[in-house]
Protein backbone atom coordinates (compact mmCIF):
# COMPACT_ATOMS: atom_id res chain seq x y z
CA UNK A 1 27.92 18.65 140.95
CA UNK A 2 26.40 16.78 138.13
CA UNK A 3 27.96 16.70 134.74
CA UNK A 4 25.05 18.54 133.68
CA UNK A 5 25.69 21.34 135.91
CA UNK A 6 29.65 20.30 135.27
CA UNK A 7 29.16 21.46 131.49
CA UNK A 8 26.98 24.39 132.12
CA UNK A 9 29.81 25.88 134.81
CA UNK A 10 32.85 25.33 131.96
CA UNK A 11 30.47 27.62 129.54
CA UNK A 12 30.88 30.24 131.61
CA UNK A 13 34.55 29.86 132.65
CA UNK A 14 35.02 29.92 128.35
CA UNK A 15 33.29 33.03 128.50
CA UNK A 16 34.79 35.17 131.56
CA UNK A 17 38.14 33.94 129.59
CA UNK A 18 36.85 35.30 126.66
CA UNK A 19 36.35 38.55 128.20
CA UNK A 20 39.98 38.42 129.80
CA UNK A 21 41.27 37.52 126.47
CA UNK A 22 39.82 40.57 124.59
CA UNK A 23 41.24 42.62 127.81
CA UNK A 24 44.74 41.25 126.96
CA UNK A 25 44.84 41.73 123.46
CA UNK A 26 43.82 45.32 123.65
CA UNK A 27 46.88 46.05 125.98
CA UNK A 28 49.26 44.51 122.91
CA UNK A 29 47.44 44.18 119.64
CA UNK A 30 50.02 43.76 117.85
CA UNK A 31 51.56 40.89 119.52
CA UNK A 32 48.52 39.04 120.83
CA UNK A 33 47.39 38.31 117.04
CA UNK A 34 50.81 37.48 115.81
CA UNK A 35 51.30 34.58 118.44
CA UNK A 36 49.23 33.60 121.05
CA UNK A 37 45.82 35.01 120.71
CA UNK A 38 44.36 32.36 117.98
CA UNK A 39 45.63 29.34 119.71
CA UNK A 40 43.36 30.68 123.19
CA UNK A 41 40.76 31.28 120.80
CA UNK A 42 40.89 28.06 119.33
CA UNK A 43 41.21 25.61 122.22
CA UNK A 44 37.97 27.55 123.53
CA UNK A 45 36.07 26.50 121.03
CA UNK A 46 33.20 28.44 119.07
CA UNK A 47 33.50 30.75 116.15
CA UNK A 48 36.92 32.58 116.16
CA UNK A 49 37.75 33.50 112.40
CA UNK A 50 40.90 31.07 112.00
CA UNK A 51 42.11 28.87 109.87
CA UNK A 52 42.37 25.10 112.43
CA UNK A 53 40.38 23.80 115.22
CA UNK A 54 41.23 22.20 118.38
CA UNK A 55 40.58 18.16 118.59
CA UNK A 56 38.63 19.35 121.62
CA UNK A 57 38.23 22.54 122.75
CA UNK A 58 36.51 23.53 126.44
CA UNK A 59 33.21 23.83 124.46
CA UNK A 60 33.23 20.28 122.79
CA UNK A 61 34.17 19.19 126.75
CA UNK A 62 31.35 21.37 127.87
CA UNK A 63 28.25 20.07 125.41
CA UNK A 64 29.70 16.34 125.95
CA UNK A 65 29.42 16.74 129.49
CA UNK A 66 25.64 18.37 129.02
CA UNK A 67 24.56 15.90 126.45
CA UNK A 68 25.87 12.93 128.84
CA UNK A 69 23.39 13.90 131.69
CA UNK A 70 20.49 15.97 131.02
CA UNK A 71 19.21 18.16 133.51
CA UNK A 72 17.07 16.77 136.18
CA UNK A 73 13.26 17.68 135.79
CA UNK A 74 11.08 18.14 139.16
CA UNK A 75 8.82 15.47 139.48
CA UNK A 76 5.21 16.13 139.69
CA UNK A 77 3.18 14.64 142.47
């Protein structure tokens, strides 16, 4: 795997945990935003409405890895 393809696969990953996340929360509200829900939100990465960010979340790792290797283009002949 490339670290193209490396970056591209932890995007996704953020975003099925997203969708877990929001699953979670909705079975405790209350709870999830008094403790733990902002600090998953932030070490994602992305837009989450909170006061902080992570020094690097799994989206900084994600574009570093992309903008390290772009992806391979198929050569004409």
């Amino acid at each position: 795997m490339s670290r193209f393809e490396a970056g591209e696969r932890i995007l996704e990953i953020t975003e099925e945990i997203r969708e877990l996340l929001q699953e979670a929360m909705d079975l405790d509200r209350e709870r999830a935003r008094s403790y733990w829900y902002g600090h998953i939100l932030i070490a994602l990465g992305g837009e989450h409405g909170y006061m902080g960010r992570s020094m690097c979340s799994m989206t900084d790792t994600a574009e570093e890895l992309m903008a390290d290797e772009e992806p391979e283009e198929e050569e004409e002949e």
